[in-house]
Protein backbone atom coordinates (compact mmCIF):
# COMPACT_ATOMS: atom_id res chain seq x y z
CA UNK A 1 90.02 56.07 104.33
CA UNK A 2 87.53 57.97 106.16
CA UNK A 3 86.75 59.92 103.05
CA UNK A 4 86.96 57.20 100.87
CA UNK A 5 83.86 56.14 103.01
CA UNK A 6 82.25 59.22 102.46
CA UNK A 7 82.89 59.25 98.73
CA UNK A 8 81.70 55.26 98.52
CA UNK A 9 78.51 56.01 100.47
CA UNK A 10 78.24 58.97 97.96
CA UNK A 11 79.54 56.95 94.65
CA UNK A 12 76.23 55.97 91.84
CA UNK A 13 78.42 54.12 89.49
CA UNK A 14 77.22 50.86 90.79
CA UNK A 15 74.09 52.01 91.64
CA UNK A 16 70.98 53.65 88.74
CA UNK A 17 71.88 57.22 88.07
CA UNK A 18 69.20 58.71 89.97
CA UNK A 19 70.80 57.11 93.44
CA UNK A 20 72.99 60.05 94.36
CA UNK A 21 71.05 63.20 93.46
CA UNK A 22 68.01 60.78 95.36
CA UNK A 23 70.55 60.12 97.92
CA UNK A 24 71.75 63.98 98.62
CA UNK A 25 67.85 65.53 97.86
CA UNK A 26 66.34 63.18 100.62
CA UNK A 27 69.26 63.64 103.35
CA UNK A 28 69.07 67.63 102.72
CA UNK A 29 64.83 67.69 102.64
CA UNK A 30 64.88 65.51 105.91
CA UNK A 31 67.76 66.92 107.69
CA UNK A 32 65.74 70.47 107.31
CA UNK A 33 62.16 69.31 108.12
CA UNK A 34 62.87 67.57 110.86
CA UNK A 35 63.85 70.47 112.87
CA UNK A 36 60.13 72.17 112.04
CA UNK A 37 58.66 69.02 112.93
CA UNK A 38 60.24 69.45 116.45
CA UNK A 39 58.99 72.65 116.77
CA UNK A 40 55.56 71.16 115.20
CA UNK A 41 55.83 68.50 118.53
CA UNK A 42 57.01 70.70 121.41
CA UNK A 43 56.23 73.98 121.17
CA UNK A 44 51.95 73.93 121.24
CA UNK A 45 52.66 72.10 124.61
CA UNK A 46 54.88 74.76 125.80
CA UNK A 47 52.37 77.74 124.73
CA UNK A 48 49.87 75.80 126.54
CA UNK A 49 52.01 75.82 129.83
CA UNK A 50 52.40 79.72 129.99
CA UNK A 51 49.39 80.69 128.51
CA UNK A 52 47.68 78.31 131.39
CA UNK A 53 49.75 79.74 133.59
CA UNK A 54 48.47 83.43 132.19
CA UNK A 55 45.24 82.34 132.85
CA UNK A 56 45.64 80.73 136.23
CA UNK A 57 47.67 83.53 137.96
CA UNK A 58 46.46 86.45 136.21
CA UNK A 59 49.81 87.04 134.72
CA UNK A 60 50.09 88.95 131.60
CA UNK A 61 53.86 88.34 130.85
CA UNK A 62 53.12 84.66 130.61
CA UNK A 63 50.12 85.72 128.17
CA UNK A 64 52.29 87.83 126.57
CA UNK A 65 54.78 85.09 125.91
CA UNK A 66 52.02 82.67 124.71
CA UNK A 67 51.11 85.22 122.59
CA UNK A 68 54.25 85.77 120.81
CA UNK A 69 55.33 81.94 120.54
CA UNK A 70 51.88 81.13 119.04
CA UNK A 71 52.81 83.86 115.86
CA UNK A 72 56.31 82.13 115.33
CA UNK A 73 54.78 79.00 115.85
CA UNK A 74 52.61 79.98 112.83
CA UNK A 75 55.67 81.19 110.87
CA UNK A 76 57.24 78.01 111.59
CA UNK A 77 53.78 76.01 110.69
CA UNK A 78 53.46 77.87 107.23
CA UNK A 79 57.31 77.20 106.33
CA UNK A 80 56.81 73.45 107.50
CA UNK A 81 53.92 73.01 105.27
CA UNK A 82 56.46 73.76 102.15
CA UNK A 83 59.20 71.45 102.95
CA UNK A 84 56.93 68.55 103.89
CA UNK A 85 54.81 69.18 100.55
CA UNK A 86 58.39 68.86 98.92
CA UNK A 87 58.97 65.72 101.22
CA UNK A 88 55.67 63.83 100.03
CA UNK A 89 56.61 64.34 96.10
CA UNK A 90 60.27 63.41 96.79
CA UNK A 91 59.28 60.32 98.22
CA UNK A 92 57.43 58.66 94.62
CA UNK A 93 59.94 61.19 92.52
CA UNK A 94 63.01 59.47 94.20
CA UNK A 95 62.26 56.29 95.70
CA UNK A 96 59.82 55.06 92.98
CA UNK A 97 61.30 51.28 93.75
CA UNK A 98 59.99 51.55 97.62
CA UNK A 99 56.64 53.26 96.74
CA UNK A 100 55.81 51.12 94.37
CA UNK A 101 55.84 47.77 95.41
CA UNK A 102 55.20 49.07 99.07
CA UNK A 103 52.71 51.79 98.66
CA UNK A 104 49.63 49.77 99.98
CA UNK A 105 52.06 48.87 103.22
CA UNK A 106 52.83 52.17 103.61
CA UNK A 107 49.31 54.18 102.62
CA UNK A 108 48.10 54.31 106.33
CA UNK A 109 50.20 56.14 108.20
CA UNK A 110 50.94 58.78 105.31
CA UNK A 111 46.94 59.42 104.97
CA UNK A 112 47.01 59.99 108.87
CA UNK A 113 49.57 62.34 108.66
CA UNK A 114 47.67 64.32 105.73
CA UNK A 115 44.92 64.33 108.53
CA UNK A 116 46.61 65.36 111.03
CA UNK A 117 48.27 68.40 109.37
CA UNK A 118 45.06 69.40 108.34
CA UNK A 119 43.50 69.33 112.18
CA UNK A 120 46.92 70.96 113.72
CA UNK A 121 46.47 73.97 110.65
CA UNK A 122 42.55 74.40 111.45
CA UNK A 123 43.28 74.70 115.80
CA UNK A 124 46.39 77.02 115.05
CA UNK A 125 44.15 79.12 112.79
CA UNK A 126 41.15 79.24 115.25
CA UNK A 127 43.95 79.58 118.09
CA UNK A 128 45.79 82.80 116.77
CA UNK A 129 42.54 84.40 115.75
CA UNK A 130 40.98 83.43 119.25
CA UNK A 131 42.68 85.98 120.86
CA UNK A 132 40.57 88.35 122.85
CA UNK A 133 37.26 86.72 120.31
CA UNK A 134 37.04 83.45 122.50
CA UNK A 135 36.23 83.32 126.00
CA UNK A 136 39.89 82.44 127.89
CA UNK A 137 39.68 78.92 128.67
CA UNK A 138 37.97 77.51 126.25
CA UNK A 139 40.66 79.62 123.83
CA UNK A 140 43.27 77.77 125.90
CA UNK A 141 41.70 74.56 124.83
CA UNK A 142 42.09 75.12 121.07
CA UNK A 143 45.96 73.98 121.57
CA UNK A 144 45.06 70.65 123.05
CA UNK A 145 43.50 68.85 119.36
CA UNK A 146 46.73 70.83 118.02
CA UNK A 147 49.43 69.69 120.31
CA UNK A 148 47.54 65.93 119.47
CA UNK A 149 47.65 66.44 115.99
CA UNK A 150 51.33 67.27 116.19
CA UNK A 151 52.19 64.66 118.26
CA UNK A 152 49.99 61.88 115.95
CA UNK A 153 51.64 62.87 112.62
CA UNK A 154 54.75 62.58 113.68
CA UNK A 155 54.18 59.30 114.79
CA UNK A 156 52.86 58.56 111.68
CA UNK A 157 55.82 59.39 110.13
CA UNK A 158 58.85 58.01 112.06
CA UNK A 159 56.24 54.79 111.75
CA UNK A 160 57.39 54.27 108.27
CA UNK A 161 60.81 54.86 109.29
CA UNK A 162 60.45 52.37 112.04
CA UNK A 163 59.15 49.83 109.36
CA UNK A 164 61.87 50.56 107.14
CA UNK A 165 63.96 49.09 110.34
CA UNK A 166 61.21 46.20 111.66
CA UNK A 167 59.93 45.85 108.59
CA UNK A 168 56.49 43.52 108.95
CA UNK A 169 52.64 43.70 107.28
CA UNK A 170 53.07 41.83 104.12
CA UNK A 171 54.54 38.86 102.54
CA UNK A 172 57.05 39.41 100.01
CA UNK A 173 57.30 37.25 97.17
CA UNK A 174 60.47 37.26 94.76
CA UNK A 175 61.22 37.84 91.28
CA UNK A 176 61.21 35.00 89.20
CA UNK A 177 62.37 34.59 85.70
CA UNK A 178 60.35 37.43 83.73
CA UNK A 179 57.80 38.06 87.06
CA UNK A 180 58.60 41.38 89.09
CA UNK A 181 58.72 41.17 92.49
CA UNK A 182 55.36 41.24 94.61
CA UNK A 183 53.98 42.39 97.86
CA UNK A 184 51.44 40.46 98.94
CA UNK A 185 48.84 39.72 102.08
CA UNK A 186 49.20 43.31 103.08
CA UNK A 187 48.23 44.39 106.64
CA UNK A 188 48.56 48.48 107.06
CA UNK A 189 47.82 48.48 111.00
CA UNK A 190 50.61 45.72 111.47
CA UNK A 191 52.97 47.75 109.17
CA UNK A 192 51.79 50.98 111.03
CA UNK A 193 52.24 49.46 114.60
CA UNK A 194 55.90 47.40 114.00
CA UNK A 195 57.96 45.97 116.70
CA UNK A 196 60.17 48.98 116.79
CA UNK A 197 57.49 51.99 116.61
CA UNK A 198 56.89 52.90 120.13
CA UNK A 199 60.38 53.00 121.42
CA UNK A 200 61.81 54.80 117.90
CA UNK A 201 58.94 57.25 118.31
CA UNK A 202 59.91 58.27 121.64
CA UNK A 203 63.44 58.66 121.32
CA UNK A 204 62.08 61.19 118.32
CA UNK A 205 59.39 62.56 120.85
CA UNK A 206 61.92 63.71 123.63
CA UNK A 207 64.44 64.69 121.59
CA UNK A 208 61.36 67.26 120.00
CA UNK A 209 61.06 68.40 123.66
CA UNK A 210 64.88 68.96 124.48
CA UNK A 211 66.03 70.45 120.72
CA UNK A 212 62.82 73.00 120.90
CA UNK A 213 63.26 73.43 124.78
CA UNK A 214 67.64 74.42 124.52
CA UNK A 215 66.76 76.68 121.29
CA UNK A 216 63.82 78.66 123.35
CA UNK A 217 66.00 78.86 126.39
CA UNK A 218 68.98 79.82 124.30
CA UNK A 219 67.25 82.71 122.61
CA UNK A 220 65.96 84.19 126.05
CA UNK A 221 69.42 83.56 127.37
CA UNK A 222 70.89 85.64 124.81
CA UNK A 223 68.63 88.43 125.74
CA UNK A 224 69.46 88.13 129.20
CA UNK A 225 73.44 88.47 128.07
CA UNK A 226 72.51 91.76 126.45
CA UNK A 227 71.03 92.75 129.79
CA UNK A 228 67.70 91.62 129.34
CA UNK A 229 66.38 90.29 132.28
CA UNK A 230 63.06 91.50 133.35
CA UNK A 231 60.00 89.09 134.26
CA UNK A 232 59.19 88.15 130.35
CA UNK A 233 62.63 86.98 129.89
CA UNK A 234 63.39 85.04 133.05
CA UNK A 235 60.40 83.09 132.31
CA UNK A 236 60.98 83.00 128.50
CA UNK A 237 64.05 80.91 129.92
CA UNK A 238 62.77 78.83 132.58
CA UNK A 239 59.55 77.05 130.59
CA UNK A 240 62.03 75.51 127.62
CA UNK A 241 64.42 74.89 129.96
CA UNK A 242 62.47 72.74 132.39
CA UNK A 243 60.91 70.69 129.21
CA UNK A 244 64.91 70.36 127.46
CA UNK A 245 65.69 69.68 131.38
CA UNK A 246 63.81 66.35 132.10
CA UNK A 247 63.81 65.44 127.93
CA UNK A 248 67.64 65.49 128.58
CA UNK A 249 66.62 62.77 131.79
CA UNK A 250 65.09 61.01 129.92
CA UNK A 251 66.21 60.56 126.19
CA UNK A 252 69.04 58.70 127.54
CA UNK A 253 66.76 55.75 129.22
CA UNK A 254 65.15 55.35 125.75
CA UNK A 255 67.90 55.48 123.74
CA UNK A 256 69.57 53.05 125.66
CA UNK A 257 66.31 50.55 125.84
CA UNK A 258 66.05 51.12 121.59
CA UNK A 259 69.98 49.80 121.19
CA UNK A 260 69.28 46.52 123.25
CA UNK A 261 67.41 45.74 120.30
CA UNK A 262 69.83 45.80 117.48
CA UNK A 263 71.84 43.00 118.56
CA UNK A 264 69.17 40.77 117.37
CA UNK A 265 67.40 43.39 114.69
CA UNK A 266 70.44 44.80 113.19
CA UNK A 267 73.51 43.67 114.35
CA UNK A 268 75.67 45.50 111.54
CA UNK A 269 74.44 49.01 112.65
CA UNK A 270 75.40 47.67 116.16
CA UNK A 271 78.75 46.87 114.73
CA UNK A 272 79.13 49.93 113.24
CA UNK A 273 77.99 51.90 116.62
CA UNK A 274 80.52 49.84 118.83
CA UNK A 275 83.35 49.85 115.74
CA UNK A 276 83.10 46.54 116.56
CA UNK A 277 85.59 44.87 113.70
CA UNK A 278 85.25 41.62 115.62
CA UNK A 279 83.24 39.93 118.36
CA UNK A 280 84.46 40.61 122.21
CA UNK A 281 83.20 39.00 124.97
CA UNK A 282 82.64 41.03 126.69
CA UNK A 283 83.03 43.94 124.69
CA UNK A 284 84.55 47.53 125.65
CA UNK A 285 83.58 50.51 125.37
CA UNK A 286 85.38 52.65 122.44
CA UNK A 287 85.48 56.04 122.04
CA UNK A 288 86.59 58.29 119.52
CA UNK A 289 88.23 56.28 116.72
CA UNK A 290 88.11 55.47 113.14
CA UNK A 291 87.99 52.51 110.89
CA UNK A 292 90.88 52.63 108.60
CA UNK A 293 92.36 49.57 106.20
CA UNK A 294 90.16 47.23 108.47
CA UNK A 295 92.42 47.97 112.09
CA UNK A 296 90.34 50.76 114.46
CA UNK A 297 92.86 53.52 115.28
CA UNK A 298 92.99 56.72 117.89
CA UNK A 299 90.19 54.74 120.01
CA UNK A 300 90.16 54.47 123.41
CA UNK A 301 88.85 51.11 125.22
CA UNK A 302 87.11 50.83 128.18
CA UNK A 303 86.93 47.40 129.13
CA UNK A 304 83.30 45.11 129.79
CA UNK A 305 81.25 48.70 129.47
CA UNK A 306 80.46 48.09 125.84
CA UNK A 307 78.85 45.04 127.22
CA UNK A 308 77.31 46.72 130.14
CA UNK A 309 75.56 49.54 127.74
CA UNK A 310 74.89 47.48 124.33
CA UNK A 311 73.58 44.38 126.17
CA UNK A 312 72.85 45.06 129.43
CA UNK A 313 75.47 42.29 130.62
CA UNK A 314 78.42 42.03 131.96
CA UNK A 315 79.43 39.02 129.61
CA UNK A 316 77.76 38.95 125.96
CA UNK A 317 79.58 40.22 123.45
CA UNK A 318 78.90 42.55 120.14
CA UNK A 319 78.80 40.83 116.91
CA UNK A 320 82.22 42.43 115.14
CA UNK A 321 81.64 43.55 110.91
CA UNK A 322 83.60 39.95 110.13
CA UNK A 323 80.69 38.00 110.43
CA UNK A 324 78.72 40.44 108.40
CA UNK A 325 79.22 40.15 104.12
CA UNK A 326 81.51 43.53 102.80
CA UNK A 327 78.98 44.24 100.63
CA UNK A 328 75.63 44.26 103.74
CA UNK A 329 78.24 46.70 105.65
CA UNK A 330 76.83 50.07 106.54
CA UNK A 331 79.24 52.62 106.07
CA UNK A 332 81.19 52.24 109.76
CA UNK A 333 82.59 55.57 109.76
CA UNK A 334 79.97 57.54 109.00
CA UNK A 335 77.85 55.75 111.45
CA UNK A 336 80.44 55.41 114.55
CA UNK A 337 80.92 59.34 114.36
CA UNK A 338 77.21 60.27 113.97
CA UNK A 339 76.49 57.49 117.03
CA UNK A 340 79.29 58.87 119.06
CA UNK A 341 78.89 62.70 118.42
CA UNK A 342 75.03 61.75 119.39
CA UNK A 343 76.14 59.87 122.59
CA UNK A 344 78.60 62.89 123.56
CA UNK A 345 76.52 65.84 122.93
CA UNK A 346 73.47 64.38 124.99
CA UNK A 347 75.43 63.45 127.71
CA UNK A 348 77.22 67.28 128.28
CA UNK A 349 73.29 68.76 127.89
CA UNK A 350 72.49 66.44 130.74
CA UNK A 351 75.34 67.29 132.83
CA UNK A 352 74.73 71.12 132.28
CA UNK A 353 70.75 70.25 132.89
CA UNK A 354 71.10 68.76 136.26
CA UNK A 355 74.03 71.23 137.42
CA UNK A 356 71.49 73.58 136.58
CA UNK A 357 68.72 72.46 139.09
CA UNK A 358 71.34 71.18 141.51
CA UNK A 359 72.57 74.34 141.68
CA UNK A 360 69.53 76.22 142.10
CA UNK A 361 68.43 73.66 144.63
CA UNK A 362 71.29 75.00 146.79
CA UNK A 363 70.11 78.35 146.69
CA UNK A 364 72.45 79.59 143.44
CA UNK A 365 70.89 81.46 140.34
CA UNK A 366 73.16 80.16 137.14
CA UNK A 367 71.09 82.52 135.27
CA UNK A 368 73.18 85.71 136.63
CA UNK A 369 76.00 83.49 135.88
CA UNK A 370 77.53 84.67 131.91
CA UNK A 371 79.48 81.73 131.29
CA UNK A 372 76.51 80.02 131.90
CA UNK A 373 74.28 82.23 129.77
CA UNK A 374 76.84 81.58 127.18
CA UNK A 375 76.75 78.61 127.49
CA UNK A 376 72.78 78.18 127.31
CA UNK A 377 73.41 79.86 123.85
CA UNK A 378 75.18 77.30 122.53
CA UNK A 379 73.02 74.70 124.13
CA UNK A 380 70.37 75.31 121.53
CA UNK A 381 72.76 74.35 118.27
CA UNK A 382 73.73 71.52 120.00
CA UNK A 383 70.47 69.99 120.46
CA UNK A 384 69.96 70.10 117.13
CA UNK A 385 73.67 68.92 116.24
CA UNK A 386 72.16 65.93 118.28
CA UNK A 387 69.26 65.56 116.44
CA UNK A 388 70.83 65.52 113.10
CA UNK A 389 73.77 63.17 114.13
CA UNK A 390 70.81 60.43 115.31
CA UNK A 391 69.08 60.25 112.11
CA UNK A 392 72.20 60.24 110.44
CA UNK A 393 73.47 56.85 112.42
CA UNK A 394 70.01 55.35 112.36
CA UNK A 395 69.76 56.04 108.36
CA UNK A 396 73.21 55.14 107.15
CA UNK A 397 73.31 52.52 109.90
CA UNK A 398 70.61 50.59 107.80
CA UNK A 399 72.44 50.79 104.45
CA UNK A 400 72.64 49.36 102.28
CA UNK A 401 68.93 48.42 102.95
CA UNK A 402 65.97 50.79 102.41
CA UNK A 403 63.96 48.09 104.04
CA UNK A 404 65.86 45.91 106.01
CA UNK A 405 66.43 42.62 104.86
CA UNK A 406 64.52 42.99 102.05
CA UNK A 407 64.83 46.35 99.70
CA UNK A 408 68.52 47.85 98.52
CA UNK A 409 68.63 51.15 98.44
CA UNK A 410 70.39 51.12 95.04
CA UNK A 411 67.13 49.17 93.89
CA UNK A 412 64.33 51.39 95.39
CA UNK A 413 66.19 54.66 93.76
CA UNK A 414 65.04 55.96 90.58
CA UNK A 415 66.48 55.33 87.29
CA UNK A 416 65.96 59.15 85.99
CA UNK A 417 69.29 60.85 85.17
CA UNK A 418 67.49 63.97 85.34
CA UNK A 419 67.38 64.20 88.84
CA UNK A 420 69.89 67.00 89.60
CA UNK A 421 67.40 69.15 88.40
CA UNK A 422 65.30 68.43 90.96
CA UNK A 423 67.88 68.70 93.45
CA UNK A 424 68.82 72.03 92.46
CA UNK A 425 65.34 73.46 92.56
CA UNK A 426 64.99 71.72 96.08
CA UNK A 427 68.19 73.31 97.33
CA UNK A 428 66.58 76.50 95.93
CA UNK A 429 63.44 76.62 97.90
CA UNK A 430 65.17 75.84 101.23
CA UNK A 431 68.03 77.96 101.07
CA UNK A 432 65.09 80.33 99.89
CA UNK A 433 62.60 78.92 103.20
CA UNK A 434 65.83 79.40 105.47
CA UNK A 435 66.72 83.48 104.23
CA UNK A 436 63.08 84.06 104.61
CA UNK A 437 62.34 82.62 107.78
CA UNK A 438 65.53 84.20 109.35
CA UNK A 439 63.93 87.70 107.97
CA UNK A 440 60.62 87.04 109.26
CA UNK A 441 61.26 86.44 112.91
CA UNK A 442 64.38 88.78 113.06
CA UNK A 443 61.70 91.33 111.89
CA UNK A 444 59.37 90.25 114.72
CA UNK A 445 61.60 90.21 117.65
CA UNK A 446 62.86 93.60 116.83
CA UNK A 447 59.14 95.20 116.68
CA UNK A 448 58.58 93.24 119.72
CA UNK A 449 61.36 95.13 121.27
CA UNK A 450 60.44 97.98 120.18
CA UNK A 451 56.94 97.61 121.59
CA UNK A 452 54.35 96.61 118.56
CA UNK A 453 53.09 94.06 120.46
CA UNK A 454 50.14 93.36 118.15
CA UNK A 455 51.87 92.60 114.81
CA UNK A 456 49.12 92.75 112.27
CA UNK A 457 51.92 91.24 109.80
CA UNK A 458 54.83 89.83 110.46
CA UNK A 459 56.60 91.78 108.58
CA UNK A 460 57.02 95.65 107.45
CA UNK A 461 57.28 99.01 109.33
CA UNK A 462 56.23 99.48 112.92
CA UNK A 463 52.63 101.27 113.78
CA UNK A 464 52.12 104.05 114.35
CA UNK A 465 51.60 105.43 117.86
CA UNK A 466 48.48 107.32 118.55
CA UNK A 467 49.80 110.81 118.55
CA UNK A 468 51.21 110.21 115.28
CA UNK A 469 47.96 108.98 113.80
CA UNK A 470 46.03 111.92 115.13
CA UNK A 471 47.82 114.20 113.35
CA UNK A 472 47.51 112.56 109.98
């Protein structure tokens, strides 16, 4: 059954032909990109923190540090640039029955984001070639308008996503007879600033801040494993960590304050969350489980908490999928499993978070610890296991609606046939982005190691030491 789900969710014969190749192109351009736009988020913050701290103390591993996360912030930056230029064109190549109708609605928070990639580029230009060229502080400055930028075109972006979910700014008028449908009395700013923006954008804020912070920390705590634990490395650690630390705090609080809403916004994706098959009052808890021939099986109940958690009381209950039409279902599945895998990964990063400081608080060092270490390691593909699993059971959650209530996905997909074409090319260029961006910073770390601290390229054979060149 469960793949039967999969395989429906996949399935274009009901749909136009251009509805699954859309369908896989946009799920494998997002589900990349989004991790880049974490790092696009978090990380100018976190050089900002140690390279202050550089400044403040005197301390030259913490400029050190700054120094090297600002050049893979820049091979991140350049590789980000490519997949969200792919993004822009996918989004009129695939979805031609959204942008059309909607592309005044949605015009103003895509042109902002143009902007603000273009101000975040310009500050990390004049930032990496500030370096001993600008006097200290006001070099420092140069990541504030960048960290902004960052911050502002993301929010730009999950602001059409947001509207996809609230969706408001315009009047939508029918098809009638041999008249198209119309969007009419079109108001960007109200479209831009939706009922569900702030709280959707910073679920995807803090969740920036704990997958870049757990990925940092985990590639510092691999050095340490190796033996690796001099000043750069301890601190390496301790910056992401404290950022993934409180992001962990807090990410639950929001996500729990943006799923009070769905009872009334979306109450199938609710459904789906809870595996909800009919309405409880109250309603348990279930986790684990699967949907299969309509009955929920291998679930475990806990009674009145799904109550508790999806409607902060001890007595309303969850809408259950029978009072929702087959065919407005989301895939439940799909969505439950995403949700739950979500739910359960962010809850063992907080646990291992506040054990963490606990522990320290009490006088103990987890970072001599190796199962710990290990641990930390993993941390880092976990976040992003987290990540992935959230805008899976936020986008299939909405199906079948591109905009809620009001576009079908099978109607905003393109009618091209030709579109595994593009889909192969696309799958090209990242697999192609991925290889080469592995190369790049594998090739940095090691000349790092090694001692070329200056890295003219980021790439290619070590320099030379002076002896050497004196004798050429």
């Amino acid at each position: 059954m469960y793949l039967n789900e999969v395989l429906g969710v996949l399935s274009s014969a009901d749909g136009p032909p251009g509805l699954l190749p859309a369908r896989q192109q946009m799920a494998m351009s997002l589900g990349w990109h989004i991790i880049l736009a974490c790092f696009g988020v978090a990380f100018p913050t976190m050089i900002f923190v140690v390279h202050r701290r550089g400044i403040v103390r005197n301390d030259p591993v913490a400029l050190g540090l700054a120094r090297r996360w600002a050049k893979v912030s820049a091979v991140l930056f350049a590789i980000g640039a490519v997949s969200g230029t792919v993004l822009s064109f996918e989004m009129g190549l695939l979805w031609p029955g959204l942008m059309g109708p909607f592309g005044d609605v949605l015009g103003l928070p895509f042109a902002f984001e143009g902007l603000s990639f273009f101000v975040e580029a310009i500050f990390l230009g004049i930032y990496l070639y500030g370096w001993d060229r600008m006097p200290p502080r006001r070099h420092l400055m140069m990541l504030i308008p960048m960290a902004i930028a960052g911050v502002v075109g993301t929010f730009c972006v999950v602001a059409v996503n947001a509207w996809m979910n609230n969706p408001t700014g315009f009047t939508f008028v029918p098809a009638t007879g041999t008249t198209p449908a119309q969007v009419t009395d079109v108001n960007p700013w109200r479209a831009m600033f939706n009922d569900g923006v702030w709280l959707q954008f910073a679920h995807m804020w803090v969740g920036a801040f704990m997958l870049v912070g757990f990925v940092v920390a985990g590639v510092y705590a691999a050095g340490m494993l190796k033996g690796r634990r001099d000043a750069h490395h301890r601190l390496g650690f301790t910056v992401p960590f404290v950022f993934a630390s409180v992001a962990s705090v807090l990410q639950p609080v929001i996500g729990h304050l943006l799923g009070l809403r769905l009872a009334e916004t979306q109450p199938s994706k609710l459904a789906a969350f809870e595996l909800a098959t009919t309405t409880e009052s109250p309603a348990p808890l279930r986790l684990g489980g699967l949907l299969i021939d309509g009955e929920v099986r291998w679930a475990f109940d806990i009674p009145r908490l799904g109550s508790i958690i999806a409607r902060n009381s001890f007595t309303k209950g969850v809408q259950g999928l029978d009072t929702i039409p087959l065919e407005d279902q989301p895939p439940v599945n799909i969505t439950h499993v995403a949700f739950q895998v979500m739910v359960a990964i962010g809850s063992l990063l907080l646990v291992a978070a506040v054990a963490f400081w606990f522990a320290r608080w009490r006088g103990h060092d987890f970072t001599g610890n190796r199962w710990f270490l290990r641990f930390a390691v993993v941390a880092g593909p976990l976040a992003v296991v987290a990540l992935e699993c959230g805008w899976v059971a936020t986008e299939v959650g909405r199906q079948p609606w591109t905009v809620w209530q009001v576009l079908r996905t099978e109607d905003a997909a393109s009618m091209s046939s030709g579109l595994w074409w593009s889909y192969a090319v696309a799958f090209v260029v990242y697999v192609g982005m991925t290889v080469g961006a592995f190369i790049v910073l594998r090739s940095m770390a090691r000349r790092w190691r090694a001692g070329d601290e200056e890295l003219p390229a980021p790439y290619g054979p070590p320099a030379a030491r002076p002896d050497e060149r004196s004798r050429r």
